[in-house]
Protein backbone atom coordinates (compact mmCIF):
# COMPACT_ATOMS: atom_id res chain seq x y z
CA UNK A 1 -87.34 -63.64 -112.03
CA UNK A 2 -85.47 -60.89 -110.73
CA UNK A 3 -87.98 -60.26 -108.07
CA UNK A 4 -88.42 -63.69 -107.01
CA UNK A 5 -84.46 -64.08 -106.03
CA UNK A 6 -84.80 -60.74 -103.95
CA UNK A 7 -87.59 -62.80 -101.98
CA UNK A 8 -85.42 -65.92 -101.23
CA UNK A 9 -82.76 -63.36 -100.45
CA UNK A 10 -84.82 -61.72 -97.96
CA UNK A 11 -86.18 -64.95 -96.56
CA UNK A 12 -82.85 -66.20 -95.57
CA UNK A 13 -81.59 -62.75 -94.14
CA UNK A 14 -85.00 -63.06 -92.16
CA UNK A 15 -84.75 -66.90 -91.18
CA UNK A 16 -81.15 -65.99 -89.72
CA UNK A 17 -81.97 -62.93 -87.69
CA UNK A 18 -84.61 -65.24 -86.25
CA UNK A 19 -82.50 -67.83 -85.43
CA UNK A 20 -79.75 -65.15 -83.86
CA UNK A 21 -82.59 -63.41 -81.87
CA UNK A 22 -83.12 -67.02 -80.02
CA UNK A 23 -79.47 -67.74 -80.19
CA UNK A 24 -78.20 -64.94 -77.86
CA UNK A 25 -80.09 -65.66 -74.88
CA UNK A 26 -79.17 -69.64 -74.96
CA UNK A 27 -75.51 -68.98 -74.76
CA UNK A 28 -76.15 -66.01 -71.71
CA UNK A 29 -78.19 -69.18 -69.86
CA UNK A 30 -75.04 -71.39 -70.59
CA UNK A 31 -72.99 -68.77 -69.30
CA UNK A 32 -68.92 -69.16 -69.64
CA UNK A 33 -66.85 -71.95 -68.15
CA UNK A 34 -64.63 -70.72 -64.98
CA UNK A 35 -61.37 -71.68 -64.45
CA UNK A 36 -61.39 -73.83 -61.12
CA UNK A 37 -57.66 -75.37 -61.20
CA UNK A 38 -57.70 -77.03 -57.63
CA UNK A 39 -59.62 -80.23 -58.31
CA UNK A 40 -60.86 -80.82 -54.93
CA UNK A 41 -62.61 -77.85 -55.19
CA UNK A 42 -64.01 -78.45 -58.03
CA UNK A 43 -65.24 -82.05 -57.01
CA UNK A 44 -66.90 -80.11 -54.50
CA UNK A 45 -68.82 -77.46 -56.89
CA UNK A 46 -69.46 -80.18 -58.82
CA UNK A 47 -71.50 -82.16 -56.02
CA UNK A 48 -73.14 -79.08 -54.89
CA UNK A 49 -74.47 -78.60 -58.39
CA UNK A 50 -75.50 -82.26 -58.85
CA UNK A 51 -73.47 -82.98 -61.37
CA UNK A 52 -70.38 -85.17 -62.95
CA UNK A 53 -67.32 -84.12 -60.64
CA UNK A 54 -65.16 -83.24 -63.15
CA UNK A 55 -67.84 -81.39 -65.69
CA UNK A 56 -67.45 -77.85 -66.22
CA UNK A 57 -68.81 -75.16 -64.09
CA UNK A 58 -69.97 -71.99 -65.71
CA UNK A 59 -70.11 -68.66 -63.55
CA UNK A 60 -73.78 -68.42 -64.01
CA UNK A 61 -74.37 -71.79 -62.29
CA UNK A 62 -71.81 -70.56 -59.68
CA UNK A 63 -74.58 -67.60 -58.97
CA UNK A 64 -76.94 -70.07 -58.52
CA UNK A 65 -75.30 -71.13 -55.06
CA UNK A 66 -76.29 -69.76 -51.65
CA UNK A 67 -74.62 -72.64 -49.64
CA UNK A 68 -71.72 -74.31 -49.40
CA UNK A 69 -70.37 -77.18 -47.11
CA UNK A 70 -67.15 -79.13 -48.48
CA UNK A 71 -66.72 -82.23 -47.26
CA UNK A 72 -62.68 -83.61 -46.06
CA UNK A 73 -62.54 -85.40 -49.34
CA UNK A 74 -61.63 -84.73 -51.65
CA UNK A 75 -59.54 -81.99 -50.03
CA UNK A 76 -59.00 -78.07 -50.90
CA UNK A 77 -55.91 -76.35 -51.14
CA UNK A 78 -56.81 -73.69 -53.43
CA UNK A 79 -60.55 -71.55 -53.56
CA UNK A 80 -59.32 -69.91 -56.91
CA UNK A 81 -62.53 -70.17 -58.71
CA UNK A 82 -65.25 -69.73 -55.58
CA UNK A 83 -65.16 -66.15 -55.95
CA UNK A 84 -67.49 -66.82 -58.91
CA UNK A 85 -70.07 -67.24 -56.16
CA UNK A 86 -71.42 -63.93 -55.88
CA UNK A 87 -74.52 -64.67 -54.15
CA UNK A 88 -72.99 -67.62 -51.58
CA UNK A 89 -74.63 -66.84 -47.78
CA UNK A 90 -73.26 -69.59 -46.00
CA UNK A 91 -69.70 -71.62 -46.57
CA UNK A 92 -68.42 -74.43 -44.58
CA UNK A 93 -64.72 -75.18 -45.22
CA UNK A 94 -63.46 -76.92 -42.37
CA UNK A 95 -60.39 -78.91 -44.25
CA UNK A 96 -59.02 -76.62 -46.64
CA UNK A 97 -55.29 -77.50 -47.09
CA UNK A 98 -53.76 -74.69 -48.17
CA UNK A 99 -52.31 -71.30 -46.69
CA UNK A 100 -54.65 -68.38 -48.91
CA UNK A 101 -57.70 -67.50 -48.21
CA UNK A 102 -57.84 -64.34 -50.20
CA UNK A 103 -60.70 -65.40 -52.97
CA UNK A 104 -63.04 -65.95 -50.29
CA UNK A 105 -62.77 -61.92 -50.15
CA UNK A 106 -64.88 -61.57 -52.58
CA UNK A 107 -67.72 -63.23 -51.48
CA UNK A 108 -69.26 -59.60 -50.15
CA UNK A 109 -73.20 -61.52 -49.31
CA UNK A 110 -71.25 -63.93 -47.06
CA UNK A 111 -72.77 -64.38 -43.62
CA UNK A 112 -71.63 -67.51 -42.27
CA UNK A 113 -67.78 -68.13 -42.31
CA UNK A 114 -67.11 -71.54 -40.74
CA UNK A 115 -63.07 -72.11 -42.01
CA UNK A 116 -60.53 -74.39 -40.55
CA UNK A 117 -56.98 -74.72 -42.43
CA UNK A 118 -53.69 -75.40 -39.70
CA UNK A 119 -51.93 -74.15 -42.53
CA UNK A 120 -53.47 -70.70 -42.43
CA UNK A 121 -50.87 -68.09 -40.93
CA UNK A 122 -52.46 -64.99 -41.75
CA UNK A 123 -54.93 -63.94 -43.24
CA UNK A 124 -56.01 -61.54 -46.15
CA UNK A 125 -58.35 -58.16 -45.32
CA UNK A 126 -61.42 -59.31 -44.76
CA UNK A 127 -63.03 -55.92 -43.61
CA UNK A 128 -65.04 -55.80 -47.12
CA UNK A 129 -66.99 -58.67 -46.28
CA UNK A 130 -69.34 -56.82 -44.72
CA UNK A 131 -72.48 -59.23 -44.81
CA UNK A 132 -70.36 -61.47 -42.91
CA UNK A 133 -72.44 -62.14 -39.40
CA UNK A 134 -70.77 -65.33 -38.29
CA UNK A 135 -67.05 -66.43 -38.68
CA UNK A 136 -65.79 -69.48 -37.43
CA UNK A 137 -62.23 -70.30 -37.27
CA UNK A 138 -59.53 -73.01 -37.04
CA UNK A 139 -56.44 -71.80 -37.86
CA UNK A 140 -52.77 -71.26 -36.75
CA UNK A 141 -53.06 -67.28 -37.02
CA UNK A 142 -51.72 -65.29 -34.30
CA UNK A 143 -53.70 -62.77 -32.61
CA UNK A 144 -51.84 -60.29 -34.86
CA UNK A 145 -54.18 -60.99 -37.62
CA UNK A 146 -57.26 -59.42 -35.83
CA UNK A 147 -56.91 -56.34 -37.25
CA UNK A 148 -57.63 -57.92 -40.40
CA UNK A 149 -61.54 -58.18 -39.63
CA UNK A 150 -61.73 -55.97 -36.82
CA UNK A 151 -63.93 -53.30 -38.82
CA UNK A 152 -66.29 -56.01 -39.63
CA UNK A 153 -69.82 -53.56 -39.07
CA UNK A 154 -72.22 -56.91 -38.44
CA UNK A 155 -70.45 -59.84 -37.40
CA UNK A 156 -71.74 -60.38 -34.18
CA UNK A 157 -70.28 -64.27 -33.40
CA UNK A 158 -66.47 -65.59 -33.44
CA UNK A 159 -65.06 -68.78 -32.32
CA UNK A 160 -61.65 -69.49 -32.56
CA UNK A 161 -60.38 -72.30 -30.37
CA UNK A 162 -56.85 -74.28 -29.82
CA UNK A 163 -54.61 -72.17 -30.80
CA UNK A 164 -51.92 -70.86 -27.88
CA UNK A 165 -50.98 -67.64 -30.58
CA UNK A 166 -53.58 -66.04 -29.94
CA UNK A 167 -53.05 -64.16 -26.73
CA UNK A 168 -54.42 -60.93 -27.11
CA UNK A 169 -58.28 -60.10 -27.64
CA UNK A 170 -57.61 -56.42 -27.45
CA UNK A 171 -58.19 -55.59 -31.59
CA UNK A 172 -61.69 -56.95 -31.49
CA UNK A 173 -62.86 -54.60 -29.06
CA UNK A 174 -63.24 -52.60 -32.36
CA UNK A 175 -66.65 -55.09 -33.74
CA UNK A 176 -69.32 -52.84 -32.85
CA UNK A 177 -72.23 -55.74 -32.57
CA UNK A 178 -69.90 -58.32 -31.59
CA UNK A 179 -72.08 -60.13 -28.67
CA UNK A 180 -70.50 -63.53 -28.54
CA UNK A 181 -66.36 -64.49 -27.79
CA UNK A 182 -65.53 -68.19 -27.88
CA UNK A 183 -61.40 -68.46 -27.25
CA UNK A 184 -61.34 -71.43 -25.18
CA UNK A 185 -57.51 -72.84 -24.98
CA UNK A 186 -55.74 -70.66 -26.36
CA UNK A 187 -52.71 -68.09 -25.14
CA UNK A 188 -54.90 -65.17 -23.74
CA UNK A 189 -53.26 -63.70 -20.70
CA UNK A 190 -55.56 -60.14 -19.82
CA UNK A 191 -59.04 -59.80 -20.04
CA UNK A 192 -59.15 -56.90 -18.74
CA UNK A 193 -59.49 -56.08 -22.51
CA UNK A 194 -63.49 -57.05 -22.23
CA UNK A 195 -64.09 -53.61 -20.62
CA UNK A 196 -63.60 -52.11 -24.20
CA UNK A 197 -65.99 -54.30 -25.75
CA UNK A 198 -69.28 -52.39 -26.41
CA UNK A 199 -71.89 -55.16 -26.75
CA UNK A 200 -70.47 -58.04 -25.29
CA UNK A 201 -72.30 -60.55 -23.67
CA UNK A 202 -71.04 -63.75 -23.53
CA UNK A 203 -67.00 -65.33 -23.54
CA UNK A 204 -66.14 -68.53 -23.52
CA UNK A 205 -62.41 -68.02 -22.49
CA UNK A 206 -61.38 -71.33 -20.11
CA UNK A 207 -58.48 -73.46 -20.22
CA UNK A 208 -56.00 -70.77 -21.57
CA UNK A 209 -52.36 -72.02 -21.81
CA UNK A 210 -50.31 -69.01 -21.44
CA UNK A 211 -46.56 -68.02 -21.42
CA UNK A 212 -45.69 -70.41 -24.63
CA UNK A 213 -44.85 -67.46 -27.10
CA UNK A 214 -43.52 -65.17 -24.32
CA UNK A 215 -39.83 -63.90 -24.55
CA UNK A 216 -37.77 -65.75 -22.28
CA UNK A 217 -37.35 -63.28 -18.81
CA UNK A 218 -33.61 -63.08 -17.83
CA UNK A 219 -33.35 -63.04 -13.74
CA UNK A 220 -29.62 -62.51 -11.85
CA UNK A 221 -28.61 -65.06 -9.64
CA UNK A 222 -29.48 -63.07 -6.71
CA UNK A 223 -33.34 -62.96 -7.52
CA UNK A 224 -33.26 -66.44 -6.84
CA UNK A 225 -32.29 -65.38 -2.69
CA UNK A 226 -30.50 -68.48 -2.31
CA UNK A 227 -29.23 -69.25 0.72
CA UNK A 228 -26.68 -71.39 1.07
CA UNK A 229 -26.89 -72.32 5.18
CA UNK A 230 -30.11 -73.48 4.38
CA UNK A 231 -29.53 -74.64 0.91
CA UNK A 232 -32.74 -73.32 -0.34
CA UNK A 233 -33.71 -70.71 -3.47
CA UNK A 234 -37.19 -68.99 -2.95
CA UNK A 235 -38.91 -68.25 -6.35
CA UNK A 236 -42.02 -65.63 -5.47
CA UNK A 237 -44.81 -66.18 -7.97
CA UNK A 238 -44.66 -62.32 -8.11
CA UNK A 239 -41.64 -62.29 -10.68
CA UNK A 240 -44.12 -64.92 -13.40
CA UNK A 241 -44.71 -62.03 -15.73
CA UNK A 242 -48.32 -62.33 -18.24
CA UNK A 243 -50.43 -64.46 -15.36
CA UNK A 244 -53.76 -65.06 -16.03
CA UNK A 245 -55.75 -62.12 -15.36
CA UNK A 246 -59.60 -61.29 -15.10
CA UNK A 247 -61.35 -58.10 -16.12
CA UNK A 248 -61.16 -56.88 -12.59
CA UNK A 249 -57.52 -57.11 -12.81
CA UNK A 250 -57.64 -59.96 -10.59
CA UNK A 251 -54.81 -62.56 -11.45
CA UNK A 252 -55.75 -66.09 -10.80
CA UNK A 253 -53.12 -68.04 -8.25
CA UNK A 254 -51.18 -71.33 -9.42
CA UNK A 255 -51.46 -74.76 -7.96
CA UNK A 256 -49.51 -75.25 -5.02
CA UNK A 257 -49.63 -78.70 -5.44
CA UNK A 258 -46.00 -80.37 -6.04
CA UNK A 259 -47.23 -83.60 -8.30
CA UNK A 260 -45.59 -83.44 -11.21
CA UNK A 261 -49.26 -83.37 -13.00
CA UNK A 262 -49.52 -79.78 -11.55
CA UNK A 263 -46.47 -78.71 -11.56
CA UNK A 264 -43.05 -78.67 -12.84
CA UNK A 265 -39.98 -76.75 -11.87
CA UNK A 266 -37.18 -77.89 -13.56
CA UNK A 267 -33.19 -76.30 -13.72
CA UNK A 268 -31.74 -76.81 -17.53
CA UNK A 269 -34.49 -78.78 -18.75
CA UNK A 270 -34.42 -81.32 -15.82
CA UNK A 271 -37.48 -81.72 -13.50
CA UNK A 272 -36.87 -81.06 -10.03
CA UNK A 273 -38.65 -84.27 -7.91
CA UNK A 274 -42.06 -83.21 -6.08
CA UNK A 275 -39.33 -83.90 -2.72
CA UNK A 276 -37.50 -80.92 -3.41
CA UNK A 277 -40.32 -78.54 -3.80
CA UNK A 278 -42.80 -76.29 -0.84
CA UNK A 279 -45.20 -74.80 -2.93
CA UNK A 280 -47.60 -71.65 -0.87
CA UNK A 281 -50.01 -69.08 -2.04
CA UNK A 282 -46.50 -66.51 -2.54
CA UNK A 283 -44.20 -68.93 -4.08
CA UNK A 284 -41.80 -71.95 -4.63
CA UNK A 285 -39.42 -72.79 -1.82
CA UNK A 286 -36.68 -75.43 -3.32
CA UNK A 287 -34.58 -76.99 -0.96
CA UNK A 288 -31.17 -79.41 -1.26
CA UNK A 289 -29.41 -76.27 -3.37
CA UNK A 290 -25.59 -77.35 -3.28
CA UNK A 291 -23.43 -74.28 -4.11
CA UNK A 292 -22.09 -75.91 -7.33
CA UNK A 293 -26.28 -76.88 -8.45
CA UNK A 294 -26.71 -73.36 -7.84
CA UNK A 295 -23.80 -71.56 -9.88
CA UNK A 296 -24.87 -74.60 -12.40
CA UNK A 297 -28.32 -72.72 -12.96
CA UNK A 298 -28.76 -71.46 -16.01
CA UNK A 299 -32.04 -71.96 -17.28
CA UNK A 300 -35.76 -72.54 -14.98
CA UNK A 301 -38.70 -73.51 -16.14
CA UNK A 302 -42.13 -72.88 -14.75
CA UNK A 303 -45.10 -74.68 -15.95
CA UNK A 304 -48.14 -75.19 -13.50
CA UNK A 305 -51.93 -75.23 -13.50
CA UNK A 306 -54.13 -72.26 -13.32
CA UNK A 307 -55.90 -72.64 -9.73
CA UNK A 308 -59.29 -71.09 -10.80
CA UNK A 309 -62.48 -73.11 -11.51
CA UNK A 310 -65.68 -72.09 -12.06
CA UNK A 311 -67.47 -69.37 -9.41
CA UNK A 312 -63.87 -68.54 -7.97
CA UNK A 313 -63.73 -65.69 -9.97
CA UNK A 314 -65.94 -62.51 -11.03
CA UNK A 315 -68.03 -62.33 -13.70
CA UNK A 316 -68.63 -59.04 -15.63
CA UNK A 317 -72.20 -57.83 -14.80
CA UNK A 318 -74.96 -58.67 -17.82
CA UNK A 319 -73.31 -61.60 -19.22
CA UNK A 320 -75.05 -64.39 -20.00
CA UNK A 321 -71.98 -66.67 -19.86
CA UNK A 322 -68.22 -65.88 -19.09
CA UNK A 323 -65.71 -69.02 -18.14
CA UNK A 324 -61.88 -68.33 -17.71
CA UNK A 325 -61.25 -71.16 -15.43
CA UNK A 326 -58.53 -73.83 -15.55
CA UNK A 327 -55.61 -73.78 -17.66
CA UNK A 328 -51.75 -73.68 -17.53
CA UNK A 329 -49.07 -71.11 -17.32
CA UNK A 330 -45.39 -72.39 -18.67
CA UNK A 331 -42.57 -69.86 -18.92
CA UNK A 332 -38.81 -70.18 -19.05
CA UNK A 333 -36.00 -67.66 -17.05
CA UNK A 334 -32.49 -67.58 -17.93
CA UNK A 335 -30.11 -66.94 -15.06
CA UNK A 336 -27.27 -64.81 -15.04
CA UNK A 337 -24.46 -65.33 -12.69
CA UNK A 338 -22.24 -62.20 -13.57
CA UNK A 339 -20.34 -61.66 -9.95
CA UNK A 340 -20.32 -57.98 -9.15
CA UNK A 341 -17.88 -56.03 -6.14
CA UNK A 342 -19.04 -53.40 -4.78
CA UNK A 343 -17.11 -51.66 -1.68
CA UNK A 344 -16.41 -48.07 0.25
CA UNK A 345 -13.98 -46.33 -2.14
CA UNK A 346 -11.84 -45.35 0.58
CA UNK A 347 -10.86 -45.85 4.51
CA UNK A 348 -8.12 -44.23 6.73
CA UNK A 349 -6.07 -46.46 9.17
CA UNK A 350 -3.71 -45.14 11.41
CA UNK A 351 0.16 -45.83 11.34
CA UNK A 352 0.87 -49.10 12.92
CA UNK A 353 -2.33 -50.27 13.27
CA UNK A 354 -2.30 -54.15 13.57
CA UNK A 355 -5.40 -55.22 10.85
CA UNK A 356 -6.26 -58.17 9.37
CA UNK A 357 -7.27 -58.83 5.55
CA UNK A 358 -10.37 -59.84 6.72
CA UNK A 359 -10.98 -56.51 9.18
CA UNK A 360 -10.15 -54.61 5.91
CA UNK A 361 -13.24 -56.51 3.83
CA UNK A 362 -15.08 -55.64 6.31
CA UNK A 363 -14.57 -52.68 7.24
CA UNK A 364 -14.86 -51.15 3.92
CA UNK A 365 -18.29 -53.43 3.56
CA UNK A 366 -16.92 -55.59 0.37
CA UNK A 367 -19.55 -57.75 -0.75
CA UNK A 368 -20.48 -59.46 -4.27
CA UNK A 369 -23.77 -59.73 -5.51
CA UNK A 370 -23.97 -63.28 -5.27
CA UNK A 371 -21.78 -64.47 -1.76
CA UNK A 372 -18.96 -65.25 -3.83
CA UNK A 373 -15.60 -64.62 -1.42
CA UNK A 374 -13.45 -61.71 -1.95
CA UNK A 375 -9.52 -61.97 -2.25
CA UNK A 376 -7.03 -58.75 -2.16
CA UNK A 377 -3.80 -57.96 -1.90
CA UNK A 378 -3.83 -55.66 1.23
CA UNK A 379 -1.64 -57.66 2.98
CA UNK A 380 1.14 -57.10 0.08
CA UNK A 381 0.40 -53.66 -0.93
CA UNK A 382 -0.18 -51.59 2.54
CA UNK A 383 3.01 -50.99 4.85
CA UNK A 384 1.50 -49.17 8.37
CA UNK A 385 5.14 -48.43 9.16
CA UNK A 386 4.72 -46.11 6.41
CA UNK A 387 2.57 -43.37 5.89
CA UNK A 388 1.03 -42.42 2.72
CA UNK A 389 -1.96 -43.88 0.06
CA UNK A 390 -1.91 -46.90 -0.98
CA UNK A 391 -4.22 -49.17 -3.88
CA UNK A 392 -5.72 -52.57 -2.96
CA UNK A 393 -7.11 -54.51 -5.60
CA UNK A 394 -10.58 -56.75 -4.92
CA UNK A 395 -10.96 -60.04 -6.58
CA UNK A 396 -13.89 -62.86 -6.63
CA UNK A 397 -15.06 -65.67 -8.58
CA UNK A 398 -17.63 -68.14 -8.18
CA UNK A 399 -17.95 -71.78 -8.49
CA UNK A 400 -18.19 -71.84 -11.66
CA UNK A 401 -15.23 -70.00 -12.41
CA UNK A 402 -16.93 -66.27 -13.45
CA UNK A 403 -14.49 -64.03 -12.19
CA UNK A 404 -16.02 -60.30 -11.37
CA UNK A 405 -14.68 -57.16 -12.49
CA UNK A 406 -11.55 -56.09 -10.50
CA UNK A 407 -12.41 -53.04 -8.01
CA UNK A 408 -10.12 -50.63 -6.45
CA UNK A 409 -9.96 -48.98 -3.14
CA UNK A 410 -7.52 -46.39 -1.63
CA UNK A 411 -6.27 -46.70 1.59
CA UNK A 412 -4.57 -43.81 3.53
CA UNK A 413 -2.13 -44.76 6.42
CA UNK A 414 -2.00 -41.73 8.49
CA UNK A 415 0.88 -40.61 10.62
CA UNK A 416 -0.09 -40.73 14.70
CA UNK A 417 3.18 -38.41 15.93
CA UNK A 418 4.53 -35.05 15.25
CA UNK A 419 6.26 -35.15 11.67
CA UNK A 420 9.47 -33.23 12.75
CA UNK A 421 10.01 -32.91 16.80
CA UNK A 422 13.70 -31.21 16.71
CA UNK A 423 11.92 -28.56 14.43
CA UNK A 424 9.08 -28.11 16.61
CA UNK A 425 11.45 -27.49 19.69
CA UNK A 426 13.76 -25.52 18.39
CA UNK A 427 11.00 -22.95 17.47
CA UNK A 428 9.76 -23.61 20.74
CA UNK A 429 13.21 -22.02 22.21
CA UNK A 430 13.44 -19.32 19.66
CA UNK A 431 9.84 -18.73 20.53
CA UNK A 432 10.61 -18.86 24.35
CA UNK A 433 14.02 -16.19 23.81
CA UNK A 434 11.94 -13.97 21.92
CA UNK A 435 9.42 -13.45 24.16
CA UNK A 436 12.06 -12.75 26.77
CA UNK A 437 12.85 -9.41 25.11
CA UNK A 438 9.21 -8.50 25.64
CA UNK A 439 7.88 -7.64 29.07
CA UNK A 440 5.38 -10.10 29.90
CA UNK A 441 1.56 -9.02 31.00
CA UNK A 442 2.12 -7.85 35.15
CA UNK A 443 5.90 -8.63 35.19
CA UNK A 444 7.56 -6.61 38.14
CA UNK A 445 9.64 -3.57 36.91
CA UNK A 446 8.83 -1.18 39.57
CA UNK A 447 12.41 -0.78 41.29
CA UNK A 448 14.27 0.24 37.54
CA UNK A 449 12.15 2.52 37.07
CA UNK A 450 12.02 4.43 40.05
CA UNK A 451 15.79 4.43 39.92
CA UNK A 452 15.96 5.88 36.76
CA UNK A 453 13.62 8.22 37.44
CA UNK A 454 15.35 9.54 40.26
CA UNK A 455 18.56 9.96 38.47
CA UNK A 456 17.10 12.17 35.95
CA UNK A 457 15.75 14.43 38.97
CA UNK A 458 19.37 14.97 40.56
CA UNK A 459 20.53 15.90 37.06
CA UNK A 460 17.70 18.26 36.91
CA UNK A 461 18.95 19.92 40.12
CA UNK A 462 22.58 20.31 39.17
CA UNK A 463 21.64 21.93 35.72
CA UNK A 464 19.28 24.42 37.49
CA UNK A 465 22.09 25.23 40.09
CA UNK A 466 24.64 26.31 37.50
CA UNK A 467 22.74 28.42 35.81
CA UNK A 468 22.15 30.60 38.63
């Protein structure tokens, strides 16, 4: 009896060790249930997998997927979830809603990227994702956020398109296979940077839109060479800084036609008619100027079209393809209309001289930087009766009421006649007796002395004759 319970015993232990052994390997097949939590995503998997959109997705079905192409709805702001997809080759994502990319990261046997998400401002580093061969982006990074994929060792493609913040292709010179650029309008300025890239082949850069990030470039007043006779400021193109450029260094020219559909030139935010404006290969001539429109200056815009179309440029030798042509350039100056004096320090005049206020200005060259008239008080200050230094004080302002910095100059008022005459002549007398007591070069004193000398000789004689 004993025996026989042993055997039942044993059965069971046996019957559930069999039942285990085929156990295990159903729940590994199952596999466990991800957490997806952005249910456009999801909807997405789902649909991929071919089955209910909101069923639950295990990670070994996410395995099971080597391509992916979301749809615009249901949307995706989130990818939390896809990084499940370890052995995903290709993934098409051109609504995603959100701003992080980061789980896509993981997806390291990726070799198609195509992405596009306005909401994307930078972007995580994607240098892992080393499969990656193709990566095609819509986005509203700046060019900043190149570095971020720059090491990429295979990727050999990238399009990005539409988006004026990127303006520099310099960081990608760093893709060792890259053989294909597509940038069409966007910000790009100098590609001069293709001369870096090692395999490059074909660029599709046209219809750039430059100058939209740039700072804003302050000018003075006086780059504007206005002349008021004429009533005309000259602009030269050659002060539009980040022009198009080619990789020859070549910079392509602007319209020079004045319709407002090539060109605007506006003061303050305010279009200037196509009447006012003579547009040449050098520059913008703008005529009508008033003296209180010009003080009144304080901000110009520039925005024009590129003048380049196709075959009026170089292309880099081997390329299959390279197009930079058309586009617009759009860049804003602020104007500065700080007056500035400048004058000789000093100038001599002789005691009553007759000279105007307006001799003075000139004759100690007093200008300001911007034709604004000079005031002084020379007239008030400097006496030519007198002799002695005197300080004049230089004043301007403009129209507008900008007053420049005050500016000194000495002026000497010099004596023109002797500065004590009874001195003079009285040492001219004591001069004149003195030298009477001297005897003068050849003055005759012939007679005295022989006289003198003959007197001594008589009193010789006597002497001698007594003494005998």
């Amino acid at each position: 009896m004993k025996n026989k319970y042993v055997k039942v015993l044993l059965g069971i232990i046996l019957m559930a060790g069999i039942i285990g052994y085929f156990a295990i390997p159903s729940a590994a097949a199952e596999g466990i249930v991800i957490n997806i939590p952005d249910a456009g995503l999801k909807t997405q998997l789902n649909r991929a997998l071919g089955q209910a959109d909101t069923a639950d997705i295990t990670d070994t079905q996410m395995e099971t997927l080597t391509n992916l192409s979301t749809t615009a709805s249901p949307s995706i702001a989130d990818f939390t979830g896809i990084e499940y997809a370890i052995n995903l080759q290709s993934l098409s994502a051109t609504s995603f809603t959100g701003a992080d990319i980061t789980p896509l990261t993981a997806l390291i046997n990726l070799t198609n990227l195509n992405l596009g998400g306005a909401n994307v401002t930078t972007l995580p580093d994607m240098n892992g994702m080393t499969a990656l061969q193709s990566f095609h982006l819509t986005s509203s990074i700046s060019s900043d956020e190149f570095v971020k994929f720059n090491q990429l060792p295979n990727l050999n493609y990238f399009w990005t398109q539409g988006n004026m913040r990127i303006t520099d292709i310099s960081a990608l010179a760093s893709l060792p296979n890259l053989t294909q650029l597509s940038v069409q309008n966007c910000g790009i300025t100098d590609f001069t940077a293709i001369n870096n890239f090692p395999k490059l082949a074909s660029m599709a850069g046209a219809l750039q839109n430059t100058g939209r990030y740039d700072p804003v470039t302050p000018l003075h007043a006086t780059n504007l060479q206005y002349d008021q006779t004429a009533g005309t400021i000259y602009f030269p193109f050659s002060m539009m800084p980040n022009r198009l450029t080619n990789f020859d260094g070549e910079q392509s020219p602007f319209s020079t036609s004045t319709s407002p559909s090539n060109t605007f030139f506006g003061f303050n935010d305010v279009a200037l008619p196509a009447s006012r404006l003579t547009i040449d290969a050098n520059g913008i001539t703008v005529s009508g100027v008033t003296r209180e429109e010009f003080d009144g200056i304080e901000m110009i815009e520039y925005n024009a079209r590129y003048a380049w179309s196709a075959g009026q440029y170089a292309s880099p030798p081997g390329y299959t393809f390279y197009s930079i042509s058309g586009g617009t350039y759009d860049h804003y100056f602020s104007v500065d209309h700080t007056v500035v004096i400048t004058a000789d320090p000093q100038i001599t005049y002789d005691a009553d001289s007759s000279v105007s206020e307006a001799q003075f200005l000139s004759d100690i060259h007093a200008l300001t930087n911007d034709g604004s008239p000079i005031t002084s008080d020379f007239l008030s200050q400097v006496n030519f009766a007198v002799p002695g230094s005197y300080t004049v004080t230089l004043n301007a302002e403009n129209t507008l009421g900008v007053k420049a910095e005050p500016v000194q100059v000495t002026v000497i008022i010099k004596a023109t006649g002797p500065v004590n005459p009874t001195d003079n002549n009285s040492s001219a007398n004591n001069s004149s007796s003195n030298n009477n007591g001297l005897p003068e070069t050849g003055q005759n004193l012939v007679v005295p002395l022989l006289a003198g000398s003959s007197l001594l000789f008589i009193a010789s004689l006597i002497l001698f004759k007594k003494r005998k």
